[in-house]
C-alpha atoms as a PDB file:
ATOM      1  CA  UNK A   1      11.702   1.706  23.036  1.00  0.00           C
ATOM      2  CA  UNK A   2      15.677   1.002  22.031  1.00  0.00           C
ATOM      3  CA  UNK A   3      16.515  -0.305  18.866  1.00  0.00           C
ATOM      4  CA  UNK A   4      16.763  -3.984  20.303  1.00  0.00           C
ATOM      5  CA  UNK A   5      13.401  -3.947  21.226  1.00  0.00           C
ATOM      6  CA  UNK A   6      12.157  -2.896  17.326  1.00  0.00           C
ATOM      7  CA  UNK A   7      11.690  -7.072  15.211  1.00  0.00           C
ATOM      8  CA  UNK A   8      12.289  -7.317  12.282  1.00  0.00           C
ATOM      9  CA  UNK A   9      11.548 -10.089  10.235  1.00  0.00           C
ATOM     10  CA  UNK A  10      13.213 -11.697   7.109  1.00  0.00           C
ATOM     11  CA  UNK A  11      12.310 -13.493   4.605  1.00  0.00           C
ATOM     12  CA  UNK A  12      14.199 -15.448   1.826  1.00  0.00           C
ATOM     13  CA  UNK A  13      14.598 -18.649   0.539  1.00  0.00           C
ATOM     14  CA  UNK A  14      18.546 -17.671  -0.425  1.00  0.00           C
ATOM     15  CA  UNK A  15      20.503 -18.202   3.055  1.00  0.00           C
ATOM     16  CA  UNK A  16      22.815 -15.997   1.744  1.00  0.00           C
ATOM     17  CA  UNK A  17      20.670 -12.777   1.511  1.00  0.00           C
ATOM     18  CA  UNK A  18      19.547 -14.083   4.993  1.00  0.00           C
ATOM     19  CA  UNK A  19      23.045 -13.864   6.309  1.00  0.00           C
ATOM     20  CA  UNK A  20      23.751 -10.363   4.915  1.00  0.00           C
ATOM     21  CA  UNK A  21      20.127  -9.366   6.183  1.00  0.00           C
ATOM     22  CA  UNK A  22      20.654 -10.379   9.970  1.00  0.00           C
ATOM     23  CA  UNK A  23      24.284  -9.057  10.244  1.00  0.00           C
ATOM     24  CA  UNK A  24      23.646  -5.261   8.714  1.00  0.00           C
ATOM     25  CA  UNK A  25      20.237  -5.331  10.477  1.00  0.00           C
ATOM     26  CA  UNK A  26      21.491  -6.558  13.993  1.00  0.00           C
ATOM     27  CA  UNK A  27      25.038  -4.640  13.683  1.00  0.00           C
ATOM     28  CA  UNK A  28      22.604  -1.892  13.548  1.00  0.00           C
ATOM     29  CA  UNK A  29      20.679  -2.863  16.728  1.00  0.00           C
ATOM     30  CA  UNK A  30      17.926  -4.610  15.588  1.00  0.00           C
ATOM     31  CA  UNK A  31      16.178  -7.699  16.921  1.00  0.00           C
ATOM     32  CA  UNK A  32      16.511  -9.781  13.865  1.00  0.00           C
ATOM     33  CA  UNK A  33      14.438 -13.191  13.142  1.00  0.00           C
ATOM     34  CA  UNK A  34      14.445 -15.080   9.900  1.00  0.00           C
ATOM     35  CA  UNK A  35      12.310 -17.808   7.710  1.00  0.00           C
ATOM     36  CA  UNK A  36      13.110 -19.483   4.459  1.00  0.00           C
ATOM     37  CA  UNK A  37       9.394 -19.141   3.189  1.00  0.00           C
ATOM     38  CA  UNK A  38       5.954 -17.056   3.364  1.00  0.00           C
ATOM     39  CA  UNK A  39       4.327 -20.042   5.028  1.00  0.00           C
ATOM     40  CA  UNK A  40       7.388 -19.897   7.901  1.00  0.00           C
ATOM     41  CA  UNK A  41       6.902 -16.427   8.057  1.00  0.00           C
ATOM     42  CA  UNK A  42       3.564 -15.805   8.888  1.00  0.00           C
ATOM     43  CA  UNK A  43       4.158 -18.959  11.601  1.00  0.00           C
ATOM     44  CA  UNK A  44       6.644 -16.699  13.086  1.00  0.00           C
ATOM     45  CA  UNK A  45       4.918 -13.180  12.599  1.00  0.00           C
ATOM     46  CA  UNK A  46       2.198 -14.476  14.620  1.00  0.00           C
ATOM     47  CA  UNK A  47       4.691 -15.637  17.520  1.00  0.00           C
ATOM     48  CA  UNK A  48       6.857 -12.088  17.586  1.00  0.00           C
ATOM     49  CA  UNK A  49       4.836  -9.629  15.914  1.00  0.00           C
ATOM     50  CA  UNK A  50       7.496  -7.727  13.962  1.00  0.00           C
ATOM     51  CA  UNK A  51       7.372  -4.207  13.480  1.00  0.00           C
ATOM     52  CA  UNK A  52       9.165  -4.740   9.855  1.00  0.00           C
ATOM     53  CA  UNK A  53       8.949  -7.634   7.972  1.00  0.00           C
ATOM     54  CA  UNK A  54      11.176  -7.617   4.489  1.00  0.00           C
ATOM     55  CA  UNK A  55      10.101 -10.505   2.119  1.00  0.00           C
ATOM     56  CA  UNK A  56      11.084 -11.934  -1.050  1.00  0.00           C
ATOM     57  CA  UNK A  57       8.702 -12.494  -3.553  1.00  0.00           C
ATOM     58  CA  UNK A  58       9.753 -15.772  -5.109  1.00  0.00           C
ATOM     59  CA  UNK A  59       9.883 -18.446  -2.301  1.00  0.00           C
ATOM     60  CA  UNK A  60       8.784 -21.930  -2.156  1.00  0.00           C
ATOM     61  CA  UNK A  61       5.661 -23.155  -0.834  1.00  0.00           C
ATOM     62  CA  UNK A  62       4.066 -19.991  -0.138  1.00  0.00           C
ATOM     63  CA  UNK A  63       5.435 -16.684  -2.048  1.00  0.00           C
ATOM     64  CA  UNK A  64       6.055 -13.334  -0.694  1.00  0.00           C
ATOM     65  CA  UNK A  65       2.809 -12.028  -2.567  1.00  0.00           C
ATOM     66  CA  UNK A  66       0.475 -14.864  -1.041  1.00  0.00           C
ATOM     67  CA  UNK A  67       1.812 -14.422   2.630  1.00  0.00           C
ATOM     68  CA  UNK A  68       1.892 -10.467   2.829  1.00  0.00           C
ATOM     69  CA  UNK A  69      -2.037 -10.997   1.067  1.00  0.00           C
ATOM     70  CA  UNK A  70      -2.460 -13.239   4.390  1.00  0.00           C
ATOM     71  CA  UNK A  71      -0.801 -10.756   6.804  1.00  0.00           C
ATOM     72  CA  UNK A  72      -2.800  -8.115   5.641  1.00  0.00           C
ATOM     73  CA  UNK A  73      -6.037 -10.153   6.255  1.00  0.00           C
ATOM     74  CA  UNK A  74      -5.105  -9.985   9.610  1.00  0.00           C
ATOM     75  CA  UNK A  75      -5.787  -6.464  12.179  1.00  0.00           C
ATOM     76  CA  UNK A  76      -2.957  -7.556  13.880  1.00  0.00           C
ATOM     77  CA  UNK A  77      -0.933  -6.774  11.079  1.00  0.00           C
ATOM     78  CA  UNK A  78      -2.579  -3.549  10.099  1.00  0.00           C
ATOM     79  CA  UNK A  79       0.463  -1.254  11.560  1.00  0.00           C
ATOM     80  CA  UNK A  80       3.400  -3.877  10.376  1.00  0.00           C
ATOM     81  CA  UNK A  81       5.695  -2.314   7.708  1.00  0.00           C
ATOM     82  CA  UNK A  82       5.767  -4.772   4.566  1.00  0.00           C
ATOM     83  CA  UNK A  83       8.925  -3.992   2.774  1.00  0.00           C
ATOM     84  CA  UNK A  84       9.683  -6.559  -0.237  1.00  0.00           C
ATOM     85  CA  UNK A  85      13.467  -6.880  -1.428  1.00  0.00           C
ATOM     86  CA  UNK A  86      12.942  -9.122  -4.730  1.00  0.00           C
ATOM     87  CA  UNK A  87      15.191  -9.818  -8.078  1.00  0.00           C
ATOM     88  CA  UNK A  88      11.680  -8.858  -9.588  1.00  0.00           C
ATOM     89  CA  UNK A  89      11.502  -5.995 -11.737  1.00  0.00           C
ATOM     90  CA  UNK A  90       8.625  -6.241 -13.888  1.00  0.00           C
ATOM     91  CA  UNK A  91       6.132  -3.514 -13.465  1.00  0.00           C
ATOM     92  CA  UNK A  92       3.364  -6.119 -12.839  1.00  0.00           C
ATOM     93  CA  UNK A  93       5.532  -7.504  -9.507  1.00  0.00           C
ATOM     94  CA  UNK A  94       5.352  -3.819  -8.030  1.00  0.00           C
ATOM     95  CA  UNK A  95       2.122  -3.854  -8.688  1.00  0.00           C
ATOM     96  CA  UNK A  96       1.234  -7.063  -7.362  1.00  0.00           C
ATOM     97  CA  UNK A  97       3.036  -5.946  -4.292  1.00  0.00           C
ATOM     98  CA  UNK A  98       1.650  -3.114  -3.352  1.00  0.00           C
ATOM     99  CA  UNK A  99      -1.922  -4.310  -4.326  1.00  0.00           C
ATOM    100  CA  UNK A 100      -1.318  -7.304  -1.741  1.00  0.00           C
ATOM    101  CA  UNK A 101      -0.533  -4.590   1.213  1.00  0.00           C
ATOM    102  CA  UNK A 102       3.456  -3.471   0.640  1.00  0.00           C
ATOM    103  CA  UNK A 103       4.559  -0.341   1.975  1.00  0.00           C
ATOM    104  CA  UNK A 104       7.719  -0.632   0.006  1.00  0.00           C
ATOM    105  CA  UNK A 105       9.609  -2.695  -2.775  1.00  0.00           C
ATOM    106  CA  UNK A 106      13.161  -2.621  -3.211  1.00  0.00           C
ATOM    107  CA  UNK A 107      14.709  -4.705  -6.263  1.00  0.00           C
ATOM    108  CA  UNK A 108      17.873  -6.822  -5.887  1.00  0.00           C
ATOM    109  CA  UNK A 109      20.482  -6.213  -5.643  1.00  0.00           C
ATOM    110  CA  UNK A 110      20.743  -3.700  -3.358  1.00  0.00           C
ATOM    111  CA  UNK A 111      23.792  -2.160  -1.229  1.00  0.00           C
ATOM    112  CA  UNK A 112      23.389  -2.616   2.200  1.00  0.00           C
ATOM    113  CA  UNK A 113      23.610   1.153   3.623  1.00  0.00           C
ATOM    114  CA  UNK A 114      20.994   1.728   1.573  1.00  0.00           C
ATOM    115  CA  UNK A 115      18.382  -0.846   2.569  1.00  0.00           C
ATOM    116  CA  UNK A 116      19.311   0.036   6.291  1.00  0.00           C
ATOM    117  CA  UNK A 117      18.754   3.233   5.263  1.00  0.00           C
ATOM    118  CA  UNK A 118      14.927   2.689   3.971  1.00  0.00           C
ATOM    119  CA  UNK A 119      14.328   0.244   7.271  1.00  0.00           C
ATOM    120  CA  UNK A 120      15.037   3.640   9.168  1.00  0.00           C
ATOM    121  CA  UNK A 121      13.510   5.664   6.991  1.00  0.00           C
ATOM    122  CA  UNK A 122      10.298   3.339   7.052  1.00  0.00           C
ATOM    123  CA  UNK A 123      10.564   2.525  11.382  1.00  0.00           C
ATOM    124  CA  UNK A 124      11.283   6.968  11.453  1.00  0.00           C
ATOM    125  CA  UNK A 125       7.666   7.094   9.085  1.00  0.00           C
ATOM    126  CA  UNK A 126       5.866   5.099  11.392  1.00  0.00           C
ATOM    127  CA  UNK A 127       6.866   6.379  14.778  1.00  0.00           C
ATOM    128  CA  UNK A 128       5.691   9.502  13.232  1.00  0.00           C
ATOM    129  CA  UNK A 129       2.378   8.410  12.467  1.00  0.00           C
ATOM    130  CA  UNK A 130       2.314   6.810  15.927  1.00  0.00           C
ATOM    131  CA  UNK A 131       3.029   9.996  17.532  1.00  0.00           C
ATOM    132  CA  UNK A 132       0.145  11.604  15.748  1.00  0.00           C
ATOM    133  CA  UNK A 133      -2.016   8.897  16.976  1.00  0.00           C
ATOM    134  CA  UNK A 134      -1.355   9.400  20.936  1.00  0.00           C
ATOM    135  CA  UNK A 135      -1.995  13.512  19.830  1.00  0.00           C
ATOM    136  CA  UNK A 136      -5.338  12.976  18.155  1.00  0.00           C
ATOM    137  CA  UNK A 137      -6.461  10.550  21.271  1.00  0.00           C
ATOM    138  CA  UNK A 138      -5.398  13.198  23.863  1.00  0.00           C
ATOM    139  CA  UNK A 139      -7.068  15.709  22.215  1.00  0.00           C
ATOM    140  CA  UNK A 140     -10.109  13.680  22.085  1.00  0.00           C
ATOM    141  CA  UNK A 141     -10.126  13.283  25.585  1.00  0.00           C
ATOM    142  CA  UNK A 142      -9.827  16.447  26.380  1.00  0.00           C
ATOM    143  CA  UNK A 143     -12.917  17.740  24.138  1.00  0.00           C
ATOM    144  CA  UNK A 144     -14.689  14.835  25.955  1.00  0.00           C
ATOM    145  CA  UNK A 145     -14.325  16.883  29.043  1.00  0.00           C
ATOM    146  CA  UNK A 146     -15.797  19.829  27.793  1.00  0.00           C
ATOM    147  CA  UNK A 147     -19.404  18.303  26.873  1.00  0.00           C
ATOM    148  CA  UNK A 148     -22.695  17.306  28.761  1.00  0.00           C
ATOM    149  CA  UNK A 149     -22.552  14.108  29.210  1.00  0.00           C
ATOM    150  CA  UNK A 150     -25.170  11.614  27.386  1.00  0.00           C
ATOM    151  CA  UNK A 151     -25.431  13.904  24.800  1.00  0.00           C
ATOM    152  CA  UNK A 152     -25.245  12.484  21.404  1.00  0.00           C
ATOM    153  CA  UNK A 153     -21.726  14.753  20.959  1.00  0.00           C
ATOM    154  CA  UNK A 154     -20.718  13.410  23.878  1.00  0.00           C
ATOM    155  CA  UNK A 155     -21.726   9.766  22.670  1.00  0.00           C
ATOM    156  CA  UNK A 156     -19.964  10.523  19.618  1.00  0.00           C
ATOM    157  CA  UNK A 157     -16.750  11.691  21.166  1.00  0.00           C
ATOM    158  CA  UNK A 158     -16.655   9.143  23.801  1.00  0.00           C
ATOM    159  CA  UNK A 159     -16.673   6.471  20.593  1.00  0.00           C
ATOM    160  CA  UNK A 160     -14.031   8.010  18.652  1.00  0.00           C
ATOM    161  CA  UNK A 161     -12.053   8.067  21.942  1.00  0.00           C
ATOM    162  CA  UNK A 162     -12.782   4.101  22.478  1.00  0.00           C
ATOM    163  CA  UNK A 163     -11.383   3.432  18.644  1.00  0.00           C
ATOM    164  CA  UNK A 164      -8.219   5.336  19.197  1.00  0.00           C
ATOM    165  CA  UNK A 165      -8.029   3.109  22.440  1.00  0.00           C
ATOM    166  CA  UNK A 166      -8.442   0.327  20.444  1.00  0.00           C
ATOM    167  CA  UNK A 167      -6.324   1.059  17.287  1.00  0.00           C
ATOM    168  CA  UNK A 168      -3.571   2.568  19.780  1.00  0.00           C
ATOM    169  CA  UNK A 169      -3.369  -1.128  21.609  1.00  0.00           C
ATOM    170  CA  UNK A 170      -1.668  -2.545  18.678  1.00  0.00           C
ATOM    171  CA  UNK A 171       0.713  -0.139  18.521  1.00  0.00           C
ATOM    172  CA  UNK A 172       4.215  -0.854  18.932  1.00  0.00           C
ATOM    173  CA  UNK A 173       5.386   2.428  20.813  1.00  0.00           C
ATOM    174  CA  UNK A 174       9.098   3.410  19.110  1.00  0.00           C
ATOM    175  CA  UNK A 175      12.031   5.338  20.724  1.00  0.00           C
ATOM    176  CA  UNK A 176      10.981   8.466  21.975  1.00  0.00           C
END
């Protein structure tokens, strides 16, 4: 997959941040969406199904907190990265975060090299993890082959093999 195919999503309810977000993110070759609030965002996740969102935590009518909470509920969103980029620096808001699903929290202000720096660093982290994925399935496979069928190994193996299948299908595969 290129780097155009890879959506990320942005959240804010400062246009500003929004403007700097897009124009690092897409100079970089990203396919860039935005929304002003958590309530837009999910709206939109559902429609694209980003591979990264970055949220704010202090929005209006639905915060960042509250909508990654709601993602989370959701399997669809089990293998989207949840990075939040928030003035918040209390120890209770990383908390909060990373107890409502985050996989990373960056405080405002940030330079940003360094933010596209973490989005690859985070995208790099997942492909890996995909990769492993694909491995483990394969290998499954291939023990499959090796035992009597209708056996209860077999049984077992031939499960394990189905929930790869179906944890691999929401995959988004990355650049290989």
């Amino acid at each position: 997959m290129k780097k155009s195919d890879i959506k990320i999503l942005c959240v804010d309810d400062e246009p500003d941040i929004l403007e700097i977000l897009k124009y690092n993110l897409s100079n970089e070759g990203y396919n860039v969406s935005t929304a002003v609030d958590g309530k837009s965002a999910i709206e939109i996740a559902y429609n694209i199904s980003p591979n990264l969102i970055i949220m704010d935590v202090m929005m209006p009518n639905m915060d960042g907190i509250e909508a990654c909470e709601k993602l989370r509920s959701d399997e669809k969103f089990n293998d989207t990265i949840i990075m939040f980029l928030t003035a918040r620096g209390e120890d209770y808001s990383h908390v909060a975060a990373y107890d409502a699903g985050a996989d990373d929290y960056v405080q405002k202000p940030v330079k940003p090299k360094i933010l596209v720096s973490k989005v690859k660093g985070l995208l790099r982290r997942s492909k890996k993890n995909f990769e492993k994925e694909i491995e483990a399935y394969e290998r499954a496979k291939k023990e499959l082959a090796l035992l009597q069928p209708g056996s209860a190994e077999y049984k077992n193996r031939l499960e394990t093999i189905n929930i790869f299948g179906r944890k691999l299908s929401g995959y988004t595969e990355f650049e290989r």
